[in-house]
N, C-alpha and C. Protein backbone atom coordinates (compact mmCIF):
# COMPACT_ATOMS: atom_id res chain seq x y z
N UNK A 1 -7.36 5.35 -1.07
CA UNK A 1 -7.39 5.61 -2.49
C UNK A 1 -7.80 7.06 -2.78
N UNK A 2 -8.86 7.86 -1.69
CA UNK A 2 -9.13 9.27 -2.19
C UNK A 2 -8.11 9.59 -2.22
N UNK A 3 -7.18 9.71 -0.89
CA UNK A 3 -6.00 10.66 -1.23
C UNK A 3 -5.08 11.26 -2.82
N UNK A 4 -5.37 10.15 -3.36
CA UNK A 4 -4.61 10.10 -4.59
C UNK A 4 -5.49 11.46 -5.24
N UNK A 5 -6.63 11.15 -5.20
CA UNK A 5 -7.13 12.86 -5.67
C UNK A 5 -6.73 13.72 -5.62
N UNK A 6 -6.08 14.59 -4.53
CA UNK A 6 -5.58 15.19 -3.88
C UNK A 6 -4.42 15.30 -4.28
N UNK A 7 -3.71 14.63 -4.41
CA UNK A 7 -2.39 14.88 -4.56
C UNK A 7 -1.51 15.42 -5.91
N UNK A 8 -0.41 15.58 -6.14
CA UNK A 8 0.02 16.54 -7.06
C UNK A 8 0.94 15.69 -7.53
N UNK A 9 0.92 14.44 -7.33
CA UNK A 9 2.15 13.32 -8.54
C UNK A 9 1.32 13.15 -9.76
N UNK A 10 2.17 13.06 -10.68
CA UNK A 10 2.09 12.94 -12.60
C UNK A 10 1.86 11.43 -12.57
N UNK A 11 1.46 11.58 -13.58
CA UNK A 11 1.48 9.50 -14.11
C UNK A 11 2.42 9.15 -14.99
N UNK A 12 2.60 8.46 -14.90
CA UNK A 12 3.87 7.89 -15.91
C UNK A 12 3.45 8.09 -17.37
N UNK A 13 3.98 8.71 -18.06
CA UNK A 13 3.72 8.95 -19.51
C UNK A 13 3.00 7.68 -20.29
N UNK A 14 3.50 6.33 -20.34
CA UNK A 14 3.18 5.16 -20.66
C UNK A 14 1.39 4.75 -20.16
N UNK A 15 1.50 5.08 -19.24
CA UNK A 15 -0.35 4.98 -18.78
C UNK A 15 -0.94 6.14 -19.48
N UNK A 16 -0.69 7.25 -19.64
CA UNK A 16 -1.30 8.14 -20.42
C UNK A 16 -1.68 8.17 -22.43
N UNK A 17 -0.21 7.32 -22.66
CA UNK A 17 -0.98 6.97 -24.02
C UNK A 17 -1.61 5.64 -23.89
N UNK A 18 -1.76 4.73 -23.31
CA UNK A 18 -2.37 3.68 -23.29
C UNK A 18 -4.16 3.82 -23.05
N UNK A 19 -4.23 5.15 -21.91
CA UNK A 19 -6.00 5.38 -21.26
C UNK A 19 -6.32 6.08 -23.14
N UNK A 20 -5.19 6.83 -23.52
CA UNK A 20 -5.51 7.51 -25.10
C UNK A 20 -6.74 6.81 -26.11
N UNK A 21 -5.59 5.57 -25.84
CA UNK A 21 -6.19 4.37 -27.03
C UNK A 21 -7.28 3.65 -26.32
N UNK A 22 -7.75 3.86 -25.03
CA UNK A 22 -9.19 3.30 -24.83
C UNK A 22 -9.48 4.41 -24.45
N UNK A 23 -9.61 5.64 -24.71
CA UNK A 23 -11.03 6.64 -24.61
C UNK A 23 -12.19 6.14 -25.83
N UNK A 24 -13.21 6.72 -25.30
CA UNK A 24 -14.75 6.47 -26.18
C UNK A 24 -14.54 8.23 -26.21
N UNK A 25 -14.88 7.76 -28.09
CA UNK A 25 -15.05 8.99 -28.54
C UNK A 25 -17.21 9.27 -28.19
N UNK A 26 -17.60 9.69 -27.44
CA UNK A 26 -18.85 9.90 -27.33
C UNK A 26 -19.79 10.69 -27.93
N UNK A 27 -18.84 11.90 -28.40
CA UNK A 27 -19.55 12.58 -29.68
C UNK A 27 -19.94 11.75 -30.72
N UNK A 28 -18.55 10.76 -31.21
CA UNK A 28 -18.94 10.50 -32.33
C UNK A 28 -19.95 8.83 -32.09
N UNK A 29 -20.02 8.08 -30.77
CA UNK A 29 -20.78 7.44 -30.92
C UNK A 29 -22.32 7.89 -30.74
N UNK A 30 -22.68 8.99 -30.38
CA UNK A 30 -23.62 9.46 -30.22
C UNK A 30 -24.26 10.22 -31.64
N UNK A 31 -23.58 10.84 -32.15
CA UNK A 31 -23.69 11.17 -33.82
C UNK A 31 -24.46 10.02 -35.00
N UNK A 32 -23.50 8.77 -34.66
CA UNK A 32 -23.57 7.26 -35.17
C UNK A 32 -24.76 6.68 -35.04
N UNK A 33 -25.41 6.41 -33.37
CA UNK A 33 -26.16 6.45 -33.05
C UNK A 33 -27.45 6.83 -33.30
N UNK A 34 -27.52 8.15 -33.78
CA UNK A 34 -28.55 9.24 -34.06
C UNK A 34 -29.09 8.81 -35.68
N UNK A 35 -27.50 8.65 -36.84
CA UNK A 35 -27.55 8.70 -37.82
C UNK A 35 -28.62 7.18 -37.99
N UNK A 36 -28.08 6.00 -37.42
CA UNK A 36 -28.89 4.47 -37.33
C UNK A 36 -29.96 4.80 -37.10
N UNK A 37 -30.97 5.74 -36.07
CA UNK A 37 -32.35 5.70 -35.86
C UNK A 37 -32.78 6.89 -36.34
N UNK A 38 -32.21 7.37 -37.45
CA UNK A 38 -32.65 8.98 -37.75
C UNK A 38 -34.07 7.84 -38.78
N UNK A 39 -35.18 8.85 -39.07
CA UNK A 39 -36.31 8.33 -39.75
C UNK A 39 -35.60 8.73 -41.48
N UNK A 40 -36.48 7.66 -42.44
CA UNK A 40 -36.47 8.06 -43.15
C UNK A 40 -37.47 9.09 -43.74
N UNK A 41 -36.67 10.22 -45.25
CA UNK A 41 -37.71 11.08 -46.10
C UNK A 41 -38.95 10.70 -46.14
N UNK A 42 -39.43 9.59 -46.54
CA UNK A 42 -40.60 9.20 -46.69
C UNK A 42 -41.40 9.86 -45.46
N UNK A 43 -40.99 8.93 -44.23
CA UNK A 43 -41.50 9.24 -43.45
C UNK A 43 -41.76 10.28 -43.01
N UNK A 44 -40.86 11.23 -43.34
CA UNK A 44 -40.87 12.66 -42.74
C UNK A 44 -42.15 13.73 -43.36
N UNK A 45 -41.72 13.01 -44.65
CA UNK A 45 -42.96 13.85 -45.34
C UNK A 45 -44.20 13.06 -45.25
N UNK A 46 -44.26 12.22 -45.12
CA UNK A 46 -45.93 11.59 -44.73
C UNK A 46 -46.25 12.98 -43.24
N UNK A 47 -45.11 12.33 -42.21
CA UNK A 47 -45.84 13.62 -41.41
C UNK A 47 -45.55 14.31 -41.50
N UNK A 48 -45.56 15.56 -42.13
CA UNK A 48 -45.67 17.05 -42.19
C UNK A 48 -47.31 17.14 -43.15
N UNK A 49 -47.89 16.01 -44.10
CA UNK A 49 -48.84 15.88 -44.62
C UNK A 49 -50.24 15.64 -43.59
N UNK A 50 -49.74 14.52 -42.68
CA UNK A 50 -50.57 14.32 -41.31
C UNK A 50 -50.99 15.73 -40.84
N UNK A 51 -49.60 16.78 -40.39
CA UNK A 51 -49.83 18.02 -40.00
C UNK A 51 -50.71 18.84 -40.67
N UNK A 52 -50.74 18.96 -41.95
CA UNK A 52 -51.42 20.01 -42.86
C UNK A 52 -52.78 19.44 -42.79
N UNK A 53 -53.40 17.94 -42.70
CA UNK A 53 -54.40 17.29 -42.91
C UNK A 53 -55.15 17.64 -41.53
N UNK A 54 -54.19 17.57 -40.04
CA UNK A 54 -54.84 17.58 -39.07
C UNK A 54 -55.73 19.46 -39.04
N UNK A 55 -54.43 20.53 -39.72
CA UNK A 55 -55.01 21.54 -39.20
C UNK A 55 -56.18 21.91 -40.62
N UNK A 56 -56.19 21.61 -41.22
CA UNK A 56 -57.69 21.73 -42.24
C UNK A 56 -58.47 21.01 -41.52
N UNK A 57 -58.46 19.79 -41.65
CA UNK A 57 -59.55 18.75 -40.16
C UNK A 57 -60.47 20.27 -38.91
N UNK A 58 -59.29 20.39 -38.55
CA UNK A 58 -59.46 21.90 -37.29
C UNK A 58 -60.06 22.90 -37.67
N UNK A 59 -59.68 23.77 -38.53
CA UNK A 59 -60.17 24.59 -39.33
C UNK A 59 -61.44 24.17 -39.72
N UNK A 60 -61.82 22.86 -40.05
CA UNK A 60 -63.12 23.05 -40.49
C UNK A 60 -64.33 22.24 -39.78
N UNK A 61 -63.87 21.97 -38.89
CA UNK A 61 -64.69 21.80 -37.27
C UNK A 61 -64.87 22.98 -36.89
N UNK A 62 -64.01 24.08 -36.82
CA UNK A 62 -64.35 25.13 -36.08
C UNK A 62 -65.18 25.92 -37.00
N UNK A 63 -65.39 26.16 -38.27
CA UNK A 63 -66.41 26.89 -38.98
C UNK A 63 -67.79 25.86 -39.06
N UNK A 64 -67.42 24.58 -38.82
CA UNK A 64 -68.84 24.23 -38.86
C UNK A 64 -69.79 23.95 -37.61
N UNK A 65 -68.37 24.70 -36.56
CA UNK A 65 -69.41 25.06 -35.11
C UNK A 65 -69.77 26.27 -34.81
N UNK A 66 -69.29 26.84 -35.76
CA UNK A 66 -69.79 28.41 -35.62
C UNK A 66 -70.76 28.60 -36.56
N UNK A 67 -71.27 27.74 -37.72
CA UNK A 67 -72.30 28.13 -38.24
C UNK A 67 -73.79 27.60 -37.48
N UNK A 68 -73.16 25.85 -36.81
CA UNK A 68 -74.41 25.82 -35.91
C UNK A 68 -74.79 26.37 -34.89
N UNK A 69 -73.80 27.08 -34.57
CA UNK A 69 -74.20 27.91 -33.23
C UNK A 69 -73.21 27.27 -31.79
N UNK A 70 -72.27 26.59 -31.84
CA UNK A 70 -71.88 25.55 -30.99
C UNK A 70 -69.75 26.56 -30.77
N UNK A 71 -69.90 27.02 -29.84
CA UNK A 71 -68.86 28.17 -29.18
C UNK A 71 -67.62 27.00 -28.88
N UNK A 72 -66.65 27.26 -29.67
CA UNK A 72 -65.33 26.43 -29.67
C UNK A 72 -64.87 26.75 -27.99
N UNK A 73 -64.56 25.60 -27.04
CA UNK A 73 -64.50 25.50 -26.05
C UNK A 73 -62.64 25.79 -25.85
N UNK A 74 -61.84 26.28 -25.11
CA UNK A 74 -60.67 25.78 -25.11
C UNK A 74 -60.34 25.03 -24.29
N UNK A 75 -59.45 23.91 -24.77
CA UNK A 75 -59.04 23.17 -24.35
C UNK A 75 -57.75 23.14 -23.87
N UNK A 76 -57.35 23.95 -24.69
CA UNK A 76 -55.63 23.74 -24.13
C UNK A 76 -55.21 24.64 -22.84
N UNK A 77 -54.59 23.60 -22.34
CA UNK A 77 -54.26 24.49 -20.55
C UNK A 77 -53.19 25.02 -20.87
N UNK A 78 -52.84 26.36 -20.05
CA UNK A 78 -51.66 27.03 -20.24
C UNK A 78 -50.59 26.03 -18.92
N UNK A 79 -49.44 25.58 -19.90
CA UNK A 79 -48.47 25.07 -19.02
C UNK A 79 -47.61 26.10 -18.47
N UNK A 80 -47.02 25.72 -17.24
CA UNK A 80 -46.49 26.45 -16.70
C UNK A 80 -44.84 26.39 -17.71
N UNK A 81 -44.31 27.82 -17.76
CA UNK A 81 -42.52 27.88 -18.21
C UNK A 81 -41.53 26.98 -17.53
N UNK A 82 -40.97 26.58 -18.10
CA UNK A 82 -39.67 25.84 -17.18
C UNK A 82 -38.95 26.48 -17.58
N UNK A 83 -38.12 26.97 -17.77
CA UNK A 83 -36.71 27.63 -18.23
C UNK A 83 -35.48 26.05 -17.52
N UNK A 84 -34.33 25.80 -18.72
CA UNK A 84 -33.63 25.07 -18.61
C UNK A 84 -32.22 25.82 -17.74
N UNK A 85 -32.05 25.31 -16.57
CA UNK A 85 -30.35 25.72 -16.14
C UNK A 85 -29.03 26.09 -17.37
N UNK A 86 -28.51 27.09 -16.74
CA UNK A 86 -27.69 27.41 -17.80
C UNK A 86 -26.76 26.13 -17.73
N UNK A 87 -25.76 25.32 -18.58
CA UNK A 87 -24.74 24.25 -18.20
C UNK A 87 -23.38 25.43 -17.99
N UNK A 88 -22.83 24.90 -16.82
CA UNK A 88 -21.50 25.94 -16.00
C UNK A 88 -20.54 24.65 -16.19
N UNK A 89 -19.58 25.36 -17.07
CA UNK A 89 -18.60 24.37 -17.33
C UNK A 89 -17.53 24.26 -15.62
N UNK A 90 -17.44 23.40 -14.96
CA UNK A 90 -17.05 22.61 -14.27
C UNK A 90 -15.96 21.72 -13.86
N UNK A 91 -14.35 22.87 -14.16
CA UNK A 91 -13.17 21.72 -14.42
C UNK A 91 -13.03 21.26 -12.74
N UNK A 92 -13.12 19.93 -12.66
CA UNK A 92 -12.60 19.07 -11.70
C UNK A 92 -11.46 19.29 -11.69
N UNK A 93 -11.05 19.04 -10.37
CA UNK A 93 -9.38 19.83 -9.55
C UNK A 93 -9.08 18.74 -9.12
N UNK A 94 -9.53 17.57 -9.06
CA UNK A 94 -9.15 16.69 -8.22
C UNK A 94 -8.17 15.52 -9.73
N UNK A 95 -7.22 14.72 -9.44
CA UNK A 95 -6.13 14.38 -9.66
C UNK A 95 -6.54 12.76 -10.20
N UNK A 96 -7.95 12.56 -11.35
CA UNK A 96 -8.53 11.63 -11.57
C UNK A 96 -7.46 10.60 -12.07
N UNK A 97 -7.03 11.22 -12.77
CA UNK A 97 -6.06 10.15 -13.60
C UNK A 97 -4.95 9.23 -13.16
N UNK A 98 -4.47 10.18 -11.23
CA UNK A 98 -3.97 9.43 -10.88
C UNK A 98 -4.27 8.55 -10.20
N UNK A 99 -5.65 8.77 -9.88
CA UNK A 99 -6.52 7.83 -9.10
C UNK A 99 -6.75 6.57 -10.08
N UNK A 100 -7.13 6.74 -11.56
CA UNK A 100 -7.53 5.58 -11.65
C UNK A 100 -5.87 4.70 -12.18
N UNK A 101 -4.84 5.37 -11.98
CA UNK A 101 -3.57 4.73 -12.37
C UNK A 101 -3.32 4.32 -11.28
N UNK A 102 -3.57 4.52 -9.78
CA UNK A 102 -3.31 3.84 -8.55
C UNK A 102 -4.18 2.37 -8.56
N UNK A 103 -5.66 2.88 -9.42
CA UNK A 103 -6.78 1.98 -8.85
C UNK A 103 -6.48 0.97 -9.33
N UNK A 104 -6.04 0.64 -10.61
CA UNK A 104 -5.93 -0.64 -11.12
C UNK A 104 -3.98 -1.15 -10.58
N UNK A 105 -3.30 -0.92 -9.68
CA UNK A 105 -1.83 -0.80 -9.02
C UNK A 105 -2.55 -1.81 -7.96
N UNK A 106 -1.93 -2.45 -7.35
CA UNK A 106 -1.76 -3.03 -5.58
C UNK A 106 -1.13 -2.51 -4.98
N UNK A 107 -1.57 -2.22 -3.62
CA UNK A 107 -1.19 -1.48 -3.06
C UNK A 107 -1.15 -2.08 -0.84
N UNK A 108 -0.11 -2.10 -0.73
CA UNK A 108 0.15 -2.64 0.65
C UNK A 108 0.51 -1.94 1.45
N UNK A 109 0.39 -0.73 1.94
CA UNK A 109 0.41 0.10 3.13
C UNK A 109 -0.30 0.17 4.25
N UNK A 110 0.46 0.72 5.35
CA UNK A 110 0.12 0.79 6.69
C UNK A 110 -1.47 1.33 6.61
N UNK A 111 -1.52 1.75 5.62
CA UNK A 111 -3.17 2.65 6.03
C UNK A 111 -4.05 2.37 4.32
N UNK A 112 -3.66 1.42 3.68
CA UNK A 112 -4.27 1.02 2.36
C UNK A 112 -3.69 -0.14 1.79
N UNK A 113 -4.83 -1.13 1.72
CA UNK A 113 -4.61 -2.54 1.45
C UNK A 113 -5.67 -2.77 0.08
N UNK A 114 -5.05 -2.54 -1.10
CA UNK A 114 -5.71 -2.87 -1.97
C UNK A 114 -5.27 -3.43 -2.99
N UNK A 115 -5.88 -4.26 -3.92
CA UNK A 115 -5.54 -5.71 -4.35
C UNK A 115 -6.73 -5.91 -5.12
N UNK A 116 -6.40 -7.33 -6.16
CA UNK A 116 -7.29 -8.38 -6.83
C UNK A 116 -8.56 -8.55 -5.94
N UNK A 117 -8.36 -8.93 -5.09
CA UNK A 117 -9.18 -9.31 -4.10
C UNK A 117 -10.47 -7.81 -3.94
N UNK A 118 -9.20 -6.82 -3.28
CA UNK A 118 -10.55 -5.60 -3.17
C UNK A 118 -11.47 -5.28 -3.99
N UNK A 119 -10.53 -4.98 -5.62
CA UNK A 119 -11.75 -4.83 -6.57
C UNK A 119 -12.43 -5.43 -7.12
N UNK A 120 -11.99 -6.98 -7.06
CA UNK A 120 -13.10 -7.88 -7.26
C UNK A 120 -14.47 -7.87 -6.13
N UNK A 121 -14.04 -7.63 -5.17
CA UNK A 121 -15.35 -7.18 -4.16
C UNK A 121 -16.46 -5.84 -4.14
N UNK A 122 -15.51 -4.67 -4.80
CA UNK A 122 -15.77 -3.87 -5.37
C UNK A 122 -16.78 -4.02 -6.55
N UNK A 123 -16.39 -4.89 -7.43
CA UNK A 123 -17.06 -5.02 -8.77
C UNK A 123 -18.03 -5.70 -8.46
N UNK A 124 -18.46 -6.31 -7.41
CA UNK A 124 -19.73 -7.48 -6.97
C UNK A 124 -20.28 -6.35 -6.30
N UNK A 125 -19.91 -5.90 -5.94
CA UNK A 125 -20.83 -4.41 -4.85
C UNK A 125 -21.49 -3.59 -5.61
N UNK A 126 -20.93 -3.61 -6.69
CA UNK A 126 -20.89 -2.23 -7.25
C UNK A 126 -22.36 -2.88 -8.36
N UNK A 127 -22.23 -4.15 -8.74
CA UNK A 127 -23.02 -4.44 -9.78
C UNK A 127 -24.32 -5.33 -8.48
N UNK A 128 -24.59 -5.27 -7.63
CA UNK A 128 -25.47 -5.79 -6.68
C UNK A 128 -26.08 -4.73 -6.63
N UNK A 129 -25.43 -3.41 -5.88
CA UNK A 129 -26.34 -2.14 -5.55
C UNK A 129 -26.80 -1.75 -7.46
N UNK A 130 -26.15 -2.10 -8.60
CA UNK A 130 -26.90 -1.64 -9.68
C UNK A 130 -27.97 -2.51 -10.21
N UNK A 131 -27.96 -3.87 -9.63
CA UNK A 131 -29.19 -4.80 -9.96
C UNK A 131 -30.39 -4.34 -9.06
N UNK A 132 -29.78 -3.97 -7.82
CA UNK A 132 -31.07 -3.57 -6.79
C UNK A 132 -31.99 -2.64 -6.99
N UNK A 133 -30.64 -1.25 -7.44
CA UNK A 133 -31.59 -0.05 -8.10
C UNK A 133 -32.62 -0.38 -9.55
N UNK A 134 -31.60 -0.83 -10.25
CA UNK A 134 -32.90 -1.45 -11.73
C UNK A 134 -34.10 -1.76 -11.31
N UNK A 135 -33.58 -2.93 -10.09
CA UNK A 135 -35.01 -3.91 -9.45
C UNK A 135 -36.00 -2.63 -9.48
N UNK A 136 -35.64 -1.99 -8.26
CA UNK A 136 -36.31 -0.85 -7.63
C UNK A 136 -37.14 0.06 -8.74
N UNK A 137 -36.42 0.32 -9.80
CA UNK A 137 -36.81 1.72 -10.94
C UNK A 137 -37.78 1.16 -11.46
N UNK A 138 -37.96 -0.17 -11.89
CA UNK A 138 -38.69 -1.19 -12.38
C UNK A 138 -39.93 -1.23 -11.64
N UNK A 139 -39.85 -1.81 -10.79
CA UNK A 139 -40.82 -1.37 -9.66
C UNK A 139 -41.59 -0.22 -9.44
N UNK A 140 -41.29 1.11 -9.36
CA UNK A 140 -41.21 2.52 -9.03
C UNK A 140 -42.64 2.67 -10.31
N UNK A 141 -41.80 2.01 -11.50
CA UNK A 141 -43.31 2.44 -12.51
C UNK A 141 -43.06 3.62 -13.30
N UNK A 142 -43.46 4.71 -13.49
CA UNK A 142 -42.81 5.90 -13.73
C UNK A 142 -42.56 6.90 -12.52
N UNK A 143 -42.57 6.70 -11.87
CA UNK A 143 -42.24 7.60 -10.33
C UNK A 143 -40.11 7.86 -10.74
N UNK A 144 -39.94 9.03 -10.42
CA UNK A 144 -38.47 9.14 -10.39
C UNK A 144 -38.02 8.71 -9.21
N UNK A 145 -37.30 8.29 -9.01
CA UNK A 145 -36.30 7.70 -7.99
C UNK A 145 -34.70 8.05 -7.71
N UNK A 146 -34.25 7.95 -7.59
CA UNK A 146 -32.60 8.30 -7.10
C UNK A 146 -31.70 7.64 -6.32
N UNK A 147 -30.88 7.59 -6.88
CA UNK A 147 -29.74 6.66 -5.66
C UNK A 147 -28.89 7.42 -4.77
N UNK A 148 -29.15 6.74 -3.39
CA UNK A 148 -28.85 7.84 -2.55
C UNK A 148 -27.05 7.25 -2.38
N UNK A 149 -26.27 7.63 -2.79
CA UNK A 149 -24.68 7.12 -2.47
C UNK A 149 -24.61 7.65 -1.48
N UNK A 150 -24.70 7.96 -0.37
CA UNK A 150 -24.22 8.32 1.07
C UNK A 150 -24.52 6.98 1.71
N UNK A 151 -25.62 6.04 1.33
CA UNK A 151 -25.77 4.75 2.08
C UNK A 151 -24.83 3.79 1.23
N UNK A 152 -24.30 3.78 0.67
CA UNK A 152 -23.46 2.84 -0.36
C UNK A 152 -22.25 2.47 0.69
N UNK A 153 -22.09 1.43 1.17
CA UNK A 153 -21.18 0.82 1.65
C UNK A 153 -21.18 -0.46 1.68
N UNK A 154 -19.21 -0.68 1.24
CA UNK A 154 -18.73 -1.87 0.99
C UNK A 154 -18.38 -2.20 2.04
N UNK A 155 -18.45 -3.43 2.47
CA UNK A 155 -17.66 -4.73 3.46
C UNK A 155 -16.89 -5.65 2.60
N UNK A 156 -15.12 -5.31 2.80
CA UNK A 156 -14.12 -5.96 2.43
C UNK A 156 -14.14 -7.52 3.20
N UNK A 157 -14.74 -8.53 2.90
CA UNK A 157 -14.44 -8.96 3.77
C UNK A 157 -13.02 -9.94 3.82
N UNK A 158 -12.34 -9.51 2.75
CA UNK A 158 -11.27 -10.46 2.64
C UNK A 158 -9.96 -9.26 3.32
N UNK A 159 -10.95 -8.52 4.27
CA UNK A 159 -9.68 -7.36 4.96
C UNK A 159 -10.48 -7.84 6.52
N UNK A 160 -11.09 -8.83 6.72
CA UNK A 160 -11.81 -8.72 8.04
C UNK A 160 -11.18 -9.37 9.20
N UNK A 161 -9.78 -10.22 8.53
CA UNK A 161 -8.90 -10.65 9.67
C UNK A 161 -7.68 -9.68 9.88
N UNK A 162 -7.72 -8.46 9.07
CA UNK A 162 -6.56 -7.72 9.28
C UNK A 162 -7.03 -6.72 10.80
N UNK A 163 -6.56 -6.35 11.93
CA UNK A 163 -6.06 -5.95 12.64
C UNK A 163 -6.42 -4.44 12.69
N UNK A 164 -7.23 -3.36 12.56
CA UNK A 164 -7.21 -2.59 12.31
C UNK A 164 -7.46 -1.43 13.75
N UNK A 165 -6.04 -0.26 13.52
CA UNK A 165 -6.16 0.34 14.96
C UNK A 165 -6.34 1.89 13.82
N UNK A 166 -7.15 2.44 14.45
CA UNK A 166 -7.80 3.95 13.51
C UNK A 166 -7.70 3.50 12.08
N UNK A 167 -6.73 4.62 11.22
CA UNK A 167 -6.86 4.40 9.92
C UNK A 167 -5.47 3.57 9.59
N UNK A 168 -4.82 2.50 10.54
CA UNK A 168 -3.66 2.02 10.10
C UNK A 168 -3.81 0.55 10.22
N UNK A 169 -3.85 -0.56 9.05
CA UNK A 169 -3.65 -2.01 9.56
C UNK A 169 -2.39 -2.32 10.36
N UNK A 170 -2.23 -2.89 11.60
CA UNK A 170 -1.16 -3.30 12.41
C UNK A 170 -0.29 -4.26 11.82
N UNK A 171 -0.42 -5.34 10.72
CA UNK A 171 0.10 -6.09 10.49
C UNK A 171 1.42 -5.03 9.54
N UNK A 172 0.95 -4.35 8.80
CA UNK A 172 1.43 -3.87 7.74
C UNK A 172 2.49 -2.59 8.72
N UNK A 173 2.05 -2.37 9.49
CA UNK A 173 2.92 -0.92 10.15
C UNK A 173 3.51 -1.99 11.06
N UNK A 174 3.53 -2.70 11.19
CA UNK A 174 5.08 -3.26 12.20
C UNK A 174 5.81 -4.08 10.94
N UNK A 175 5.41 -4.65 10.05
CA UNK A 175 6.48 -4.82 8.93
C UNK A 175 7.35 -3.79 8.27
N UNK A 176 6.73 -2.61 8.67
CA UNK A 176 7.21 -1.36 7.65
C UNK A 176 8.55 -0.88 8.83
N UNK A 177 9.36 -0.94 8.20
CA UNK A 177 10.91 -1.03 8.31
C UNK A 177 11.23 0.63 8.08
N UNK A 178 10.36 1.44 7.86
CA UNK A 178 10.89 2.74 7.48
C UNK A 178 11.00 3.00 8.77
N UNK A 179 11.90 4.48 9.26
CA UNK A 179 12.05 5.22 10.25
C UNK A 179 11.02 6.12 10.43
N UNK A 180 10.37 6.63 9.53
CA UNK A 180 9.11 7.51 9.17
C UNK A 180 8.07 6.89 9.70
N UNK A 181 7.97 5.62 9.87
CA UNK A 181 6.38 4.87 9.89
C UNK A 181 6.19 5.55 11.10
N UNK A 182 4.90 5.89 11.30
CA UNK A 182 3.82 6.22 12.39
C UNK A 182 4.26 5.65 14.03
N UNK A 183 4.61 4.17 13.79
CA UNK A 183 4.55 3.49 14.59
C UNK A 183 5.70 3.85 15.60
N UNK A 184 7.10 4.11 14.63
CA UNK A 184 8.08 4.49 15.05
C UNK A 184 8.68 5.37 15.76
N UNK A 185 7.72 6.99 15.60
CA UNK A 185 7.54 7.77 16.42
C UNK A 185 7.22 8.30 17.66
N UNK A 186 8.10 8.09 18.56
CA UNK A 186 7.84 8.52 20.26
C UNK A 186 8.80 9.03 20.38
């Protein structure tokens, strides 16, 4: 299935307005979003009143420790700067669209067997390693954590009676009738 990244075939026009009509507009659910939990006026001006109340409060702690004689201590630690990464816009080269127009396709080749079957195994994998990590983050407490995807591996096992010599299933390359096939070549 990576390969399809890689490669330089178009998608059929018909899959392209169809992914159209299910994109998520994310700006605007995020806008939406914002607008539902924005606070109300009221509230806003209660605190900015809190603010003005806290620094008179301050103000007049600190003159009435300087008249008893009592040296305003500081408290506040100097934090260290973070400066934020600049964001580097980032166009991906790789050929997504035809990947995910293959991904949801079946596919029966000498060197890729994928099907109902795979991504339903896929989708149990995929939502196991995301129950595990939750488990885990949950656990963790506030500690950051990370998912390491280099250990992420699936076992097909509804590919575990197929035959497999390097990157080619045998069943599938001696059915394949082309002159081209791999097999054919000596």
């Amino acid at each position: 299935m990576l390969n399809y990244l890689d490669s330089d075939e178009k998608v059929p026009d018909s899959f392209l307005e169809e992914e159209k009509l299910n994109n998520r507009d994310n700006l605007k659910i995020a806008i939406d979003h914002a607008s539902r939990n924005k606070k109300s006026p009221q509230w806003i001006a209660i605190e900015r009143q809190m603010r003005v109340v806290e620094k008179h409060v301050e103000n007049a702690l600190q003159h009435w420790g300087a008249r008893i004689g009592i040296e305003r201590r500081e408290t506040i630690k100097e934090r260290p700067i973070v400066l934020r990464k600049r964001r580097e816009r980032i166009k991906s080269e790789a050929n997504w669209k035809l990947f995910y127009y293959k991904f949801n396709q079946d596919h029966a080749l000498p060197n890729l067997i994928w099907n109902h079957k795979t991504r339903e195994e896929l989708r149990i994998a995929l939502e196991n390693e995301i129950r595990a990590f939750s488990s885990d983050k949950d656990l963790a407490g506030g500690t950051l954590i990370a998912w390491n995807h280099r250990e992420f591996e699936v076992q097909y096992q509804c590919l575990s009676d197929e035959v497999k010599i390097g990157d080619y299933y045998l069943r599938l390359l001696l059915e394949k009738d082309s002159p081209d096939s791999p097999i054919r070549k000596s």
